[in-house]
Protein backbone atom coordinates (compact mmCIF):
# COMPACT_ATOMS: atom_id res chain seq x y z
CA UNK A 1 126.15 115.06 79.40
CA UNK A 2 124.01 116.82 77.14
CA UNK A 3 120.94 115.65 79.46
CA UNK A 4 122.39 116.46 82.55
CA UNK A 5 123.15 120.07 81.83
CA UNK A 6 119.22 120.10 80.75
CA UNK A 7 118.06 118.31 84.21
CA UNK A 8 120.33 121.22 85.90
CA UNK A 9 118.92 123.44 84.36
CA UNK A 10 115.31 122.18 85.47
CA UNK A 11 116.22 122.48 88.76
CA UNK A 12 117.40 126.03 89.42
CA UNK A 13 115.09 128.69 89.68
CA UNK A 14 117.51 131.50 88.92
CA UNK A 15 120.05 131.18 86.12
CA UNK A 16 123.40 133.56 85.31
CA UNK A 17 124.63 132.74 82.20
CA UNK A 18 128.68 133.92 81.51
CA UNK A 19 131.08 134.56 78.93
CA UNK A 20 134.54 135.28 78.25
CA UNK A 21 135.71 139.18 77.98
CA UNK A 22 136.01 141.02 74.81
CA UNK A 23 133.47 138.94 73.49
CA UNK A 24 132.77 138.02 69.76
CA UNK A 25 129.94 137.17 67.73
CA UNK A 26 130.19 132.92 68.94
CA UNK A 27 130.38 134.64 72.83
CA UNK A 28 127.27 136.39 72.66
CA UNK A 29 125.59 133.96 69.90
CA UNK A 30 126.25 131.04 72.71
CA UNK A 31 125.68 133.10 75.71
CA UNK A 32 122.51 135.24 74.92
CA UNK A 33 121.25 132.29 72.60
CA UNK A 34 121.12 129.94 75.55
CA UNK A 35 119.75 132.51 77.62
CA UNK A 36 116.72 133.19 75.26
CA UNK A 37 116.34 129.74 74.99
CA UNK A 38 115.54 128.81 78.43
CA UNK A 39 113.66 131.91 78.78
CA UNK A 40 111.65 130.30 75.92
CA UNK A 41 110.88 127.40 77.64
CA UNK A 42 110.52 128.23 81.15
CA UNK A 43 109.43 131.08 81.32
CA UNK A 44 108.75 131.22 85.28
CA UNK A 45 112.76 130.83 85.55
CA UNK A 46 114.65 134.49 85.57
CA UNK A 47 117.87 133.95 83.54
CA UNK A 48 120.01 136.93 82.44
CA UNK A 49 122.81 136.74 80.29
CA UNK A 50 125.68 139.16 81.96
CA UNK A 51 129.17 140.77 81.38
CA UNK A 52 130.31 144.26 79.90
CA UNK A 53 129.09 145.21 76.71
CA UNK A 54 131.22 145.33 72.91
CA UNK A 55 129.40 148.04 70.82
CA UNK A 56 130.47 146.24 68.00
CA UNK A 57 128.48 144.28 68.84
CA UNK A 58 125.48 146.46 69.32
CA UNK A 59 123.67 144.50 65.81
CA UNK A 60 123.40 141.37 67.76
CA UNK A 61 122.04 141.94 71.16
CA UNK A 62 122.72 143.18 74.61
CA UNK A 63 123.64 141.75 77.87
CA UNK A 64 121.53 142.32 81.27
CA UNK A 65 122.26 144.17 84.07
CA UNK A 66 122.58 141.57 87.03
CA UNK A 67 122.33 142.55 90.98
CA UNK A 68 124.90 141.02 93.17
CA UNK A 69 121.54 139.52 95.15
CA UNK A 70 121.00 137.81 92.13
CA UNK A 71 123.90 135.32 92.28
CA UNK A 72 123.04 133.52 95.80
CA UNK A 73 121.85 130.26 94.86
CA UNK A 74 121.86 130.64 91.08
CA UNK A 75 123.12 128.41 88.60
CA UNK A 76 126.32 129.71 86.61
CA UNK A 77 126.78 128.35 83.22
CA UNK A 78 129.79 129.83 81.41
CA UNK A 79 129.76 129.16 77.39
CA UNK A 80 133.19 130.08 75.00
CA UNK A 81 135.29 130.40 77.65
CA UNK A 82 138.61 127.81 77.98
CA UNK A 83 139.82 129.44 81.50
CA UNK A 84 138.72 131.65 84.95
CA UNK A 85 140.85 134.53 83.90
CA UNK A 86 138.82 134.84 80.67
CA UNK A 87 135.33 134.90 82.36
CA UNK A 88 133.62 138.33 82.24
CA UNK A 89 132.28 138.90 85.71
CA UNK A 90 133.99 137.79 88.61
CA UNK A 91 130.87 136.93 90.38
CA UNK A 92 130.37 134.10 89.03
CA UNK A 93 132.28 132.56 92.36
CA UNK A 94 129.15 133.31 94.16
CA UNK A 95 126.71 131.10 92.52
CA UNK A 96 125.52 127.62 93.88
CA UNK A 97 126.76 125.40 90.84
CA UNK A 98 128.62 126.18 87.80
CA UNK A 99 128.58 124.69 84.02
CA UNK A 100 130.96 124.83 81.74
CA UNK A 101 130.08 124.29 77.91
CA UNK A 102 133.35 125.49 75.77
CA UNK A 103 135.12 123.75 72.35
CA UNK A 104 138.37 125.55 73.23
CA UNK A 105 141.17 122.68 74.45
CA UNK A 106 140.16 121.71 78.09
CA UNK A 107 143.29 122.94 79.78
CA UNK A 108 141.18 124.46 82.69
CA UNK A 109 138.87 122.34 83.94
CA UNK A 110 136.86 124.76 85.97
CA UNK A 111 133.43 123.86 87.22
CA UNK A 112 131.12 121.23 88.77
CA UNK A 113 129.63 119.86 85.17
CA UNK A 114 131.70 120.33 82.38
CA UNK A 115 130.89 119.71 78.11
CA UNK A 116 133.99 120.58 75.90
CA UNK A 117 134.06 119.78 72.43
CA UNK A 118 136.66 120.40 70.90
CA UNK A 119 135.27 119.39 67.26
CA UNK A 120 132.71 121.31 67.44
CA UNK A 121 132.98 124.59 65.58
CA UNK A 122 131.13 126.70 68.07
CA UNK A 123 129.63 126.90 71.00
CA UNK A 124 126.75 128.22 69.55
CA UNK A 125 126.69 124.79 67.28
CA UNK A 126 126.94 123.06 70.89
CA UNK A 127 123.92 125.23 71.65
CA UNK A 128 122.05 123.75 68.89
CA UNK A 129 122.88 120.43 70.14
CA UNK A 130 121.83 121.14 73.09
CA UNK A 131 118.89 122.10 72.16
CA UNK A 132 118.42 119.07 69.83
CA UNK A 133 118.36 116.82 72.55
CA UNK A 134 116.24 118.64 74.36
CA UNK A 135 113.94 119.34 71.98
CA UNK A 136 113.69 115.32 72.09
CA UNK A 137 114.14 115.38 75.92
CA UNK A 138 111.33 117.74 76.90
CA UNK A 139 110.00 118.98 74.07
CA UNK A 140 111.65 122.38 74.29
CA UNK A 141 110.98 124.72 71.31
CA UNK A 142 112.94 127.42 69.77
CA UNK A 143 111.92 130.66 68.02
CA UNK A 144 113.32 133.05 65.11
CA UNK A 145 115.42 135.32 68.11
CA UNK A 146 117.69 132.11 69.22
CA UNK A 147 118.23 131.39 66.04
CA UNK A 148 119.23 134.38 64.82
CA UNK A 149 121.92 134.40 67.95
CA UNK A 150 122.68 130.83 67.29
CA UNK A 151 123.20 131.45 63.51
CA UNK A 152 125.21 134.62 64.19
CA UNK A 153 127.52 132.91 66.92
CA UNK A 154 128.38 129.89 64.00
CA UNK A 155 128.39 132.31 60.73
CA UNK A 156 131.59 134.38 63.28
CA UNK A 157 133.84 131.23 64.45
CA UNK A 158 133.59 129.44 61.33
CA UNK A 159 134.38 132.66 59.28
CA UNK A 160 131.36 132.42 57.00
CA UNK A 161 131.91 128.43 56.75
CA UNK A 162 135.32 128.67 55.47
CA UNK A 163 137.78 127.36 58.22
CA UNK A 164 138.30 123.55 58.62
CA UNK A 165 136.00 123.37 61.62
CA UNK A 166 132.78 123.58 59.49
CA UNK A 167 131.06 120.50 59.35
CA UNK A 168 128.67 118.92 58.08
CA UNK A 169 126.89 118.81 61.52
CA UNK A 170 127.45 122.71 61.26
CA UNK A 171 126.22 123.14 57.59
CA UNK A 172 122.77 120.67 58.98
CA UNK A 173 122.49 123.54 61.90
CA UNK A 174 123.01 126.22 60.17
CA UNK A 175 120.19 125.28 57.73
CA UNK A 176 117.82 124.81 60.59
CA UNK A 177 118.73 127.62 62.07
CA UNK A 178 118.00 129.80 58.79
CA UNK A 179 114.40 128.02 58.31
CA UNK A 180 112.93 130.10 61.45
CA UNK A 181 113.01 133.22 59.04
CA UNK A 182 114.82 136.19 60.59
CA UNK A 183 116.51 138.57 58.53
CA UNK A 184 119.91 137.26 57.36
CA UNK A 185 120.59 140.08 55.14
CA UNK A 186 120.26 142.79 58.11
CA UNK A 187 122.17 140.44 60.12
CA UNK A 188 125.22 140.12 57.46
CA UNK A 189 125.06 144.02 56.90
CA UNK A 190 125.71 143.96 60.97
CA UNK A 191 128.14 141.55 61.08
CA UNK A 192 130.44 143.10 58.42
CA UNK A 193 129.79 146.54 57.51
CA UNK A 194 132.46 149.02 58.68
CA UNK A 195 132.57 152.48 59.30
CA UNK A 196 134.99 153.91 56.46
CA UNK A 197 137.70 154.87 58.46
CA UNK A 198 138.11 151.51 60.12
CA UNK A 199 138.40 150.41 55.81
CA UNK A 200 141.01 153.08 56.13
CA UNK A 201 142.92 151.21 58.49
CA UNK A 202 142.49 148.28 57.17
CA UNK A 203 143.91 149.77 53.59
CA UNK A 204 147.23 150.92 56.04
CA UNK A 205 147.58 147.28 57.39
CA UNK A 206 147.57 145.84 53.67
CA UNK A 207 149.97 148.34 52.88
CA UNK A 208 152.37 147.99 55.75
CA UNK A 209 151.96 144.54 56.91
CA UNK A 210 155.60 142.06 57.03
CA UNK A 211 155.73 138.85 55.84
CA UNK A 212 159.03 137.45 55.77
CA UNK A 213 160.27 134.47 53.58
CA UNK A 214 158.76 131.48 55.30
CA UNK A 215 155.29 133.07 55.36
CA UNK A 216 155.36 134.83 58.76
CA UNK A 217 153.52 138.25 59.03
CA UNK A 218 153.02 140.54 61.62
CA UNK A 219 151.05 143.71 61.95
CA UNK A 220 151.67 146.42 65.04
CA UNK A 221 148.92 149.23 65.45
CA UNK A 222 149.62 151.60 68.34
CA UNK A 223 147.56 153.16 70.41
CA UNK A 224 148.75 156.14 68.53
CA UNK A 225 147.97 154.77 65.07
CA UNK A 226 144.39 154.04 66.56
CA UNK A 227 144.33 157.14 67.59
CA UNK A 228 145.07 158.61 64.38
CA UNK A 229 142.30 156.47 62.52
CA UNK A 230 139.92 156.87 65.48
CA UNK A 231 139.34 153.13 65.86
CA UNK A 232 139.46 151.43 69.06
CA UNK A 233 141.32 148.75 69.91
CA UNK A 234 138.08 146.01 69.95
CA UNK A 235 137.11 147.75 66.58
CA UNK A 236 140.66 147.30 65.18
CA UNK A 237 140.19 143.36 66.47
CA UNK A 238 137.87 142.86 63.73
CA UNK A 239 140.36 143.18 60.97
CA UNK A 240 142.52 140.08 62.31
CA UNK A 241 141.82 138.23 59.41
CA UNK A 242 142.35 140.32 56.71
CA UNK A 243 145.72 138.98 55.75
CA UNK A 244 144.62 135.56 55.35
CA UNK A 245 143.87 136.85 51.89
CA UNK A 246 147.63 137.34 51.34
CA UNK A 247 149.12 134.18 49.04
CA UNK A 248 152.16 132.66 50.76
CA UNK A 249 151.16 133.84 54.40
CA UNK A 250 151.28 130.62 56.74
CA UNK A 251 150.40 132.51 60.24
CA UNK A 252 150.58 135.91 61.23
CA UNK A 253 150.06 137.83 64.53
CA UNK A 254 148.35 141.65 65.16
CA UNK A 255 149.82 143.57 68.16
CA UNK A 256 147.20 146.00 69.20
CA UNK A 257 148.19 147.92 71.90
CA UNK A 258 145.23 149.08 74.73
CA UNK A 259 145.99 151.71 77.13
CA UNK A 260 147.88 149.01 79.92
CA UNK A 261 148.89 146.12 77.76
CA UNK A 262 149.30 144.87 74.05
CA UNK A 263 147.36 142.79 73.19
CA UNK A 264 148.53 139.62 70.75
CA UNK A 265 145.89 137.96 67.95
CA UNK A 266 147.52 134.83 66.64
CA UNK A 267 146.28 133.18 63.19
CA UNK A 268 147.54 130.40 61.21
CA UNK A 269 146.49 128.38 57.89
CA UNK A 270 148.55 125.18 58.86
CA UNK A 271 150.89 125.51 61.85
CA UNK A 272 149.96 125.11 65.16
CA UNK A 273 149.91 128.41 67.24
CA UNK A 274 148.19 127.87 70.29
CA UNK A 275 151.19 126.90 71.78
CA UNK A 276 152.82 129.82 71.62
CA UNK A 277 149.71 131.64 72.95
CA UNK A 278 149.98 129.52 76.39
CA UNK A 279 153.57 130.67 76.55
CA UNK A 280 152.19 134.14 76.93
CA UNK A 281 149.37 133.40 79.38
CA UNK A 282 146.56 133.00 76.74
CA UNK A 283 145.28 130.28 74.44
CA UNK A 284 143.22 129.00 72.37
CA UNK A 285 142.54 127.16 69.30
CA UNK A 286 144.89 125.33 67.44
CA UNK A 287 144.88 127.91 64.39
CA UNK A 288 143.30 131.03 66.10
CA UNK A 289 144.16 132.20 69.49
CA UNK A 290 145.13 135.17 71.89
CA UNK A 291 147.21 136.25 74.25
CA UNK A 292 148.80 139.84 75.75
CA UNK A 293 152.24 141.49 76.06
CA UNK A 294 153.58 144.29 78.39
CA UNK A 295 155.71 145.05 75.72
CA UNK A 296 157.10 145.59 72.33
CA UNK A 297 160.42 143.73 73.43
CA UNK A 298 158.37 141.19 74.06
CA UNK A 299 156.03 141.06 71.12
CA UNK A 300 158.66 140.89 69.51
CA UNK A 301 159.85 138.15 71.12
CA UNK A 302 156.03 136.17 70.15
CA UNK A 303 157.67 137.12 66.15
CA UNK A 304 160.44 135.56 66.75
CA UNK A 305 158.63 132.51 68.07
CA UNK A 306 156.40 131.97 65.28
CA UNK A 307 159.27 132.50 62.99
CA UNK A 308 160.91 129.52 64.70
CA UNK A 309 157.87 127.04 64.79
């Protein structure tokens, strides 16, 4: 597989690379990553990496601006993204041939070439095994700004190398990754320093989180809390996590509520949740998905559910 997504890729003269919408560090470590990459090696080929910009992540890297003239007869490769709703960019319908190269569960099998692997941690780990082959394939190279991405993408979906799905594939990455020499202490400082008043939020969700007696928690922030603590709701995003640091808590959700829908951040330290993400049109993996709400009824409702699984 691994070698036919590298023949494709030898063949098309004009790449688009996708990812899904509110992106994250793995979206942008996979999707700009691979894009640099190729760049790196062919460097007659144009490839942009497109979709709207996070300022959160502004540390990391930037997509490209892409002209609709752009897509005829361009390869479409979409990395970290399990289904077609989730794709940022609808154009990516108008390209000549699309890859798909995900580790979320395969329950949209979009595309004409597909690699999901489910075991692997990242994309941006799939990336580096990507490259790995190719590297063996046709000698491909890689240089201190793909590995940063790479590194970056890896160091966000395996939560610093503490969740299950670290490896040690991902721990021999990683440590190749880190011998091309960028600066991981600049990228750290990136990754997780906060403005103070997003620590002042995340001071009101330890103090007004629920958890009840089976280890359930939930947090809701408003649009008028955010409001209040001037954080948006991508910004607030980052804080999902934060009560995995509270002892007895076996999953919890965050309700953040944009301006047309709520939007629902499942997380779990045992129990399977993805399910109940699919219920609500979203998904993803077994201990960490999404999904959105039109209301509080029914976020409620998701409570409820998790309180029964």
């Amino acid at each position: 597989m691994k070698r036919q997504i590298i023949d494709t890729i030898e063949r098309y003269d004009k790449i688009i690379i996708h990812r899904h919408v509110r992106p994250d560090p793995d979206a942008y470590g996979s999707q700009i990553g691979l894009k640099e990459l190729i760049a790196l090696n062919y460097p007659t080929k144009k490839v942009w990496a497109t979709g709207k910009h996070d300022s959160t992540l502004d540390f990391l890297a930037h997509p490209d601006t892409v002209e609709e003239k752009d897509f005829k007869d361009a390869l479409i490769i979409v990395t970290d993204t399990a289904n077609t709703e989730r794709i940022d960019d609808e154009r990516y319908k108008l390209g000549s041939y699309l890859i798909k190269i995900d580790h979320h569960p395969n329950d949209d099998a979009y595309g004409d070439l597909l690699w999901v692997d489910t075991n692997a941690s990242s994309v941006s780990e799939m990336i580096c095994e990507l490259f790995e082959e190719a590297e063996e394939y046709k000698n491909w190279i890689m240089d201190a700004t793909v590995a940063r991405l790479l590194y970056t993408g890896i160091v966000g979906d395996t939560g610093r190398f503490m969740f299950q799905s670290t490896t040690e594939q991902t721990m021999e990455f990683a440590g190749r990754l880190i011998s091309y020499g960028f600066d991981r202490t600049a990228l750290f400082n990136g990754m997780y320093e906060v403005e103070s008043n997003l620590l002042q939020l995340k001071g009101y969700i330890y103090a007004n989180f629920e958890m009840d007696g089976n280890g359930v928690g939930h947090v809701k922030l408003t649009q008028e809390l955010l409001k209040e603590f001037d954080v948006s709701d991508s910004e607030a995003s980052l804080l999902v996590s934060t009560l995995a640091d509270v002892k007895g808590m076996r999953c919890w959700v965050f309700f953040i509520e944009d301006t047309d829908e709520i939007r629902v951040r499942l997380r779990s330290k045992g129990p399977v949740i993805n399910t109940i993400a699919k219920k609500y049109g979203g998904g993803g993996h077994p201990l960490a998905s999404g999904a959105s709400v039109q209301s509080w009824e029914e976020a409620n409702q998701v409570i409820e559910d998790l309180k029964k699984l």
